[in-house]
PDB file of N, CA and C in Angstrom:
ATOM      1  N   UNK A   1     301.535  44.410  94.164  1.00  0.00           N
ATOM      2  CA  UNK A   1     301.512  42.969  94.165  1.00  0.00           C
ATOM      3  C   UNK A   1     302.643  42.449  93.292  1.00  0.00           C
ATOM      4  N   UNK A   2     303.083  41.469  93.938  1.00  0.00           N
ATOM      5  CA  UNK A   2     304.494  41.048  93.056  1.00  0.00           C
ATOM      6  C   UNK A   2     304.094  40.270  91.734  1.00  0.00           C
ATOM      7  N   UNK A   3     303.178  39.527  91.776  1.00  0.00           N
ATOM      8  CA  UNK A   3     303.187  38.968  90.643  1.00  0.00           C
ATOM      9  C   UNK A   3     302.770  39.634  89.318  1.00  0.00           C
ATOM     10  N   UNK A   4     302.566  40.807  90.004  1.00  0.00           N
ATOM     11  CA  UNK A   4     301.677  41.715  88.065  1.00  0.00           C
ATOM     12  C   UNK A   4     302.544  42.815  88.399  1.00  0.00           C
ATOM     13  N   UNK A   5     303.902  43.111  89.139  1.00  0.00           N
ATOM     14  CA  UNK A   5     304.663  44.346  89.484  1.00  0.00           C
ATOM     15  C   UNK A   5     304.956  44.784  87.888  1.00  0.00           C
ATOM     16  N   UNK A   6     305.970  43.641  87.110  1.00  0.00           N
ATOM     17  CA  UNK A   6     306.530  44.198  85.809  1.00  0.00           C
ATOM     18  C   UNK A   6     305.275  44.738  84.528  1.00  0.00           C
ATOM     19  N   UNK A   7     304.350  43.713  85.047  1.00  0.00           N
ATOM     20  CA  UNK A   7     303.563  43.973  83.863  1.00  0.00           C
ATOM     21  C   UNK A   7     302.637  45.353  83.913  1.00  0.00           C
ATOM     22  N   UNK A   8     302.004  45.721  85.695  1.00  0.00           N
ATOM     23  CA  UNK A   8     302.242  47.307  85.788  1.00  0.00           C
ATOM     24  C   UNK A   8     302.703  48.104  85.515  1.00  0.00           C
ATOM     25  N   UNK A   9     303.739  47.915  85.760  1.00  0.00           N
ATOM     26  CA  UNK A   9     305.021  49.228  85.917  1.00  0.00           C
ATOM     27  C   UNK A   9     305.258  49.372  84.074  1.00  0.00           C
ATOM     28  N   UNK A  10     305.461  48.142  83.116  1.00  0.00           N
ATOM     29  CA  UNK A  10     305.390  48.321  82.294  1.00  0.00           C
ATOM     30  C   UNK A  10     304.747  49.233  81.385  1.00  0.00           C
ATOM     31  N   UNK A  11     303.664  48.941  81.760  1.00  0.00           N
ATOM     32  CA  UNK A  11     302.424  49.762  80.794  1.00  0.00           C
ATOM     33  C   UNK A  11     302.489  51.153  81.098  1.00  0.00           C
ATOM     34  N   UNK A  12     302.756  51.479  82.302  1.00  0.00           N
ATOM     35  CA  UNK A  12     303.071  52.963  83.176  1.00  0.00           C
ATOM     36  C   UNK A  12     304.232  53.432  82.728  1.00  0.00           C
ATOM     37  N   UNK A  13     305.066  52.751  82.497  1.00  0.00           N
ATOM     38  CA  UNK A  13     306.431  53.503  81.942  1.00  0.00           C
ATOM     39  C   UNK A  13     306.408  53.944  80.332  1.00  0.00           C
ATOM     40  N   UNK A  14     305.483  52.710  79.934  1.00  0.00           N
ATOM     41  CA  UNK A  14     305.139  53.256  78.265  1.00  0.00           C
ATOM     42  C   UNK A  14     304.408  54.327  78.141  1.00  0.00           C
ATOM     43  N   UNK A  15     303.249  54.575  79.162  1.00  0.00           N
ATOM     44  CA  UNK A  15     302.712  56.115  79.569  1.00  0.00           C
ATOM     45  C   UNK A  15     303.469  56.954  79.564  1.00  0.00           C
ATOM     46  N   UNK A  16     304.149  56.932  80.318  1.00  0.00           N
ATOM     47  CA  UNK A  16     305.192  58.049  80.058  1.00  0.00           C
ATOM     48  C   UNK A  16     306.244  58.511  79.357  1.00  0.00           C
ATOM     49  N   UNK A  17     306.473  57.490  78.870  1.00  0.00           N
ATOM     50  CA  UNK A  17     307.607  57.708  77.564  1.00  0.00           C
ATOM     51  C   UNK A  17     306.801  58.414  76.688  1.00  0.00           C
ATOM     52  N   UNK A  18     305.053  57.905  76.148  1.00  0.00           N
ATOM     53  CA  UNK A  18     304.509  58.868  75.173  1.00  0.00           C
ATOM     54  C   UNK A  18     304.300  59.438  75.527  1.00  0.00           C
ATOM     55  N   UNK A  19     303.686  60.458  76.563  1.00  0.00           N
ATOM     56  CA  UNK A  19     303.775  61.446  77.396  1.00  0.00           C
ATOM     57  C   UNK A  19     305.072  62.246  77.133  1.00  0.00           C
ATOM     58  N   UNK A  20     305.968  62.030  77.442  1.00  0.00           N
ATOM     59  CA  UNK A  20     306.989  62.888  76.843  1.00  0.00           C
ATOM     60  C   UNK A  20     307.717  62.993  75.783  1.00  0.00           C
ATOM     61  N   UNK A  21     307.087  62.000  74.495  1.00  0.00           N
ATOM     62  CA  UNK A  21     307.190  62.151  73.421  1.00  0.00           C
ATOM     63  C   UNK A  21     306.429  63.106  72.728  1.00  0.00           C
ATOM     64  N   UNK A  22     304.959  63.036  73.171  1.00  0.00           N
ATOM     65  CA  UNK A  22     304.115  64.245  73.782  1.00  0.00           C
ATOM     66  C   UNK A  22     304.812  65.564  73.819  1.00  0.00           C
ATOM     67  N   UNK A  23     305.292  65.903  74.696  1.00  0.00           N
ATOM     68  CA  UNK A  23     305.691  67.056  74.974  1.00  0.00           C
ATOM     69  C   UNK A  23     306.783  67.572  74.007  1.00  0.00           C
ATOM     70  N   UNK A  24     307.845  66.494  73.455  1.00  0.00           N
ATOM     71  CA  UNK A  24     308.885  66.923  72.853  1.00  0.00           C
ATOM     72  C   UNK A  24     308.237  67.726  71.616  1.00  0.00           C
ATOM     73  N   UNK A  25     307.311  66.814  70.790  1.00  0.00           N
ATOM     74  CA  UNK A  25     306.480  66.658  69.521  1.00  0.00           C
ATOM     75  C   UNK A  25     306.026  68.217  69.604  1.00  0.00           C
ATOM     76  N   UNK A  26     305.001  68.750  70.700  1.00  0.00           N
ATOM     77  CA  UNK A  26     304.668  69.886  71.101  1.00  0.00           C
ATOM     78  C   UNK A  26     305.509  70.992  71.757  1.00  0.00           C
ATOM     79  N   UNK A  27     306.758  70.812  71.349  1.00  0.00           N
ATOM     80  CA  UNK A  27     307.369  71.853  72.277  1.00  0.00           C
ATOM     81  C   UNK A  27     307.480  71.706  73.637  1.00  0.00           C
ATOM     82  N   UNK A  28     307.107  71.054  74.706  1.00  0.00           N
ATOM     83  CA  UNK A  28     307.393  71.298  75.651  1.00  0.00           C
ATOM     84  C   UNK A  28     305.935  71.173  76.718  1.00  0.00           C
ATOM     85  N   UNK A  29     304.934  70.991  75.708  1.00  0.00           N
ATOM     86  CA  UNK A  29     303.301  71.191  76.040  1.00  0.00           C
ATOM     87  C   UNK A  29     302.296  70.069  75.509  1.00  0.00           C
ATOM     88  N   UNK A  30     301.649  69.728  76.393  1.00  0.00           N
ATOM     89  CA  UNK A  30     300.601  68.376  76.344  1.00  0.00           C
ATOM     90  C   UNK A  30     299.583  68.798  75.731  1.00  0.00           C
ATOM     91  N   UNK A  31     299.181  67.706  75.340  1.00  0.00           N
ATOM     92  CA  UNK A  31     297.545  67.977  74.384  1.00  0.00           C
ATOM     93  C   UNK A  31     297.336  69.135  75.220  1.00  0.00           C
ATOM     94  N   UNK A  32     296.926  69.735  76.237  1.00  0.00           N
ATOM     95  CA  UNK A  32     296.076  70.241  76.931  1.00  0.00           C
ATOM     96  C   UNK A  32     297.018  71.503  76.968  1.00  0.00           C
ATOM     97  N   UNK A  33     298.054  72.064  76.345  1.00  0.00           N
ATOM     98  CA  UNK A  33     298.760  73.391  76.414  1.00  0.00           C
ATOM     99  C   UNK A  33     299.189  73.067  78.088  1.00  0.00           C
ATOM    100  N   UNK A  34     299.590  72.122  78.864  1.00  0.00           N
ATOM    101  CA  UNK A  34     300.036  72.157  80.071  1.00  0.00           C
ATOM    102  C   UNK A  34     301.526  72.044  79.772  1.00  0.00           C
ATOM    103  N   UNK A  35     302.599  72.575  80.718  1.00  0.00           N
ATOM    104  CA  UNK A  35     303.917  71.760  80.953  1.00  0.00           C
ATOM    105  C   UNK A  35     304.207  71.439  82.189  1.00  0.00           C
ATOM    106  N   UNK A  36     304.901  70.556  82.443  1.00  0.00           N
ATOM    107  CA  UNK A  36     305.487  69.732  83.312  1.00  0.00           C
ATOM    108  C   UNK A  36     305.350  70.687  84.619  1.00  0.00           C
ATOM    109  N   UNK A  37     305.140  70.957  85.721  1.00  0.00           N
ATOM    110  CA  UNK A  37     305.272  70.843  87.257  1.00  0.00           C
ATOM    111  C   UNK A  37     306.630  70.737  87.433  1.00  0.00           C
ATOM    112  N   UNK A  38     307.152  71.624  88.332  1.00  0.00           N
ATOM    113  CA  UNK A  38     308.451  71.284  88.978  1.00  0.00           C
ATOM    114  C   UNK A  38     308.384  69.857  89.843  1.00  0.00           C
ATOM    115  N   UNK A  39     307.891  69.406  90.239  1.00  0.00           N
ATOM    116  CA  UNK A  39     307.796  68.322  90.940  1.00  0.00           C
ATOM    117  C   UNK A  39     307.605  67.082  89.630  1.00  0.00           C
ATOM    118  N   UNK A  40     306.888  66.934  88.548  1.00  0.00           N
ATOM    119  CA  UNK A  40     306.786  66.145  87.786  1.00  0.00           C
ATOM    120  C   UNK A  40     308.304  66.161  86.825  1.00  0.00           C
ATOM    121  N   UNK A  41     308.852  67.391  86.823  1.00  0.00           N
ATOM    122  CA  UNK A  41     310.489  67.972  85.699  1.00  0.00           C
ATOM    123  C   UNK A  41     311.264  66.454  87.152  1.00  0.00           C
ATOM    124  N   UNK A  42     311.237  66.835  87.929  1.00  0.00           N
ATOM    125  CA  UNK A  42     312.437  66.127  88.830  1.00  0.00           C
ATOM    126  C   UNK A  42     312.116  64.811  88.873  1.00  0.00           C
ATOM    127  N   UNK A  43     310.855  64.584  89.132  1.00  0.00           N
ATOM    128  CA  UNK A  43     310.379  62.797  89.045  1.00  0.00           C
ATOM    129  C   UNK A  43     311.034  62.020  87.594  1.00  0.00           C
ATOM    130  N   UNK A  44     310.536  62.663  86.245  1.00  0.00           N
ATOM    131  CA  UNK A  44     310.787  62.460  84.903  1.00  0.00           C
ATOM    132  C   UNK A  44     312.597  62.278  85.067  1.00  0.00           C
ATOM    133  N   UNK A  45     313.281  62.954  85.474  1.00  0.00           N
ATOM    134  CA  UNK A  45     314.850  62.992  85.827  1.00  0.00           C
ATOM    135  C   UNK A  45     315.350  62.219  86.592  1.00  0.00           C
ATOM    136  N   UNK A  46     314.540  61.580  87.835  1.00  0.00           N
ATOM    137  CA  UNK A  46     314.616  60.764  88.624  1.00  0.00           C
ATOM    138  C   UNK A  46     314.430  59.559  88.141  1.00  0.00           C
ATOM    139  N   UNK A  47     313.786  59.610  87.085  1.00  0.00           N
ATOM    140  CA  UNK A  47     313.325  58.267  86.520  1.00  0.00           C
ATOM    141  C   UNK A  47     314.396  57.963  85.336  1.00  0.00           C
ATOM    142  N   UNK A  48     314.584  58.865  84.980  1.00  0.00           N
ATOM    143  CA  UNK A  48     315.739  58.663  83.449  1.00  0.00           C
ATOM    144  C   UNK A  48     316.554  57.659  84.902  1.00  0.00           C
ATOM    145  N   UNK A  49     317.422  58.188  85.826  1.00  0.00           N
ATOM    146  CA  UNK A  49     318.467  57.607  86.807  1.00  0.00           C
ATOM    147  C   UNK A  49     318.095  56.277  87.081  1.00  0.00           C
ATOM    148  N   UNK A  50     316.918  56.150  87.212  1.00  0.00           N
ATOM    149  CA  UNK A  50     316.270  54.730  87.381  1.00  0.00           C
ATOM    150  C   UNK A  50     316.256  53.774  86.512  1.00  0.00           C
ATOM    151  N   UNK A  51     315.665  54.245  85.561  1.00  0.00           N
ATOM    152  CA  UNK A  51     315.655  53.465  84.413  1.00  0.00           C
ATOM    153  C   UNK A  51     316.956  52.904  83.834  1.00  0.00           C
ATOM    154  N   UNK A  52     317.924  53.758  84.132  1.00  0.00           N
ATOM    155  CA  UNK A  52     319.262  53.081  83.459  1.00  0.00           C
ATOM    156  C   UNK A  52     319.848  52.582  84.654  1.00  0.00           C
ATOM    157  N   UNK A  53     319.817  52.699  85.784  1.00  0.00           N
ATOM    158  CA  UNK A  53     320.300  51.590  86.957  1.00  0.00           C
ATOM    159  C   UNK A  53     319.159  50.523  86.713  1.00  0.00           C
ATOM    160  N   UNK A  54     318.126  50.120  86.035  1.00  0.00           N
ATOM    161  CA  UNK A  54     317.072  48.964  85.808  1.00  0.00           C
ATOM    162  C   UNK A  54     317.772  48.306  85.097  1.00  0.00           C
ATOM    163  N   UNK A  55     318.177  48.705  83.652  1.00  0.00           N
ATOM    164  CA  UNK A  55     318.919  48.412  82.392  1.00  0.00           C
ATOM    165  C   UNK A  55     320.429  47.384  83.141  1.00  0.00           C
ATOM    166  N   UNK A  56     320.771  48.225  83.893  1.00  0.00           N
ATOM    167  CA  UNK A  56     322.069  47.484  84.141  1.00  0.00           C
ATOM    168  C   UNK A  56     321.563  46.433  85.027  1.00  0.00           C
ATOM    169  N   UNK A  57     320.549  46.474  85.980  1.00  0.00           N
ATOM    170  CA  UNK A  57     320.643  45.385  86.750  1.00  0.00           C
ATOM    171  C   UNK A  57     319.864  44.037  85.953  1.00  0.00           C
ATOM    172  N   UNK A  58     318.926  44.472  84.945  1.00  0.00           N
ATOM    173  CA  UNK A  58     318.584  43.469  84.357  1.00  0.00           C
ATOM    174  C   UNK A  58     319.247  42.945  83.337  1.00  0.00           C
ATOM    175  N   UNK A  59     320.385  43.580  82.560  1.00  0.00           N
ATOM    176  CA  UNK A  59     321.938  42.557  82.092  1.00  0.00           C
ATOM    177  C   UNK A  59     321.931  41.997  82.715  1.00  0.00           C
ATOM    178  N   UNK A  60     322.422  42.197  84.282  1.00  0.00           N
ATOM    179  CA  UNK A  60     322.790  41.284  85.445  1.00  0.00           C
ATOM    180  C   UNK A  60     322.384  40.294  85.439  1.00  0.00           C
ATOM    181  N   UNK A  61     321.126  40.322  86.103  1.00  0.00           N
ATOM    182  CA  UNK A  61     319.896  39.341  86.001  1.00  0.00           C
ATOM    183  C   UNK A  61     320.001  38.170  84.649  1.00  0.00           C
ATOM    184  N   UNK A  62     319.557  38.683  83.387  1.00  0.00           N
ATOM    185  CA  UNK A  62     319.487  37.644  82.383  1.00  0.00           C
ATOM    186  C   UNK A  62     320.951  37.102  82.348  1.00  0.00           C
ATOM    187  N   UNK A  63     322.095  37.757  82.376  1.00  0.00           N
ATOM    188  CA  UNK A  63     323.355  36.763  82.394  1.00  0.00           C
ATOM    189  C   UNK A  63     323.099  36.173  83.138  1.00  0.00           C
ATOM    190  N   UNK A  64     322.912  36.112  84.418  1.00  0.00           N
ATOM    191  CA  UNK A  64     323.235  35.326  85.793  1.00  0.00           C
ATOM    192  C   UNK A  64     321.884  33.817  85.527  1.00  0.00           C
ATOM    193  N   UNK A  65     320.598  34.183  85.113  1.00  0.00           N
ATOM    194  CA  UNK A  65     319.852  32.875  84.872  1.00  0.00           C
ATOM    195  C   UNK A  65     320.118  32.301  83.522  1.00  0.00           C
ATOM    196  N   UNK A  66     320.788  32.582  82.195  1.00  0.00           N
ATOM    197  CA  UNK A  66     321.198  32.045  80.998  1.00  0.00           C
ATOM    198  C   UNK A  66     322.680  31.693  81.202  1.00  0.00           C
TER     199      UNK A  66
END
């Protein structure tokens, strides 16, 4: 839903940042002695790419309405 998209995605991305603050803290391993899934290693990498094409487009954004 568009109107609660940022404020979702928000809270979900802060999940995961401690989540892998998580892991750093522990070596590499979650509360639970788990590590990352090959499929979760590439998403987490996929997302670093994302996150900084977000960064740039939302410069964009706040210049363009201020």
């Amino acid at each position: 839903m568009s109107y609660c998209r940022f404020e979702n995605t928000a809270r979900d991305f802060q999940d995961c940042l401690n989540a892998l603050e998580e892991l750093i803290n522990n070596h590499g391993v979650d509360e639970h002695g788990d590590k990352l899934s090959k499929t979760e290693y590439h998403a987490m990498i996929d997302m670093a790419s994302t996150a900084e094409e977000y960064l740039n487009t939302c410069e964009e954004f706040i210049e363009m309405i201020n």
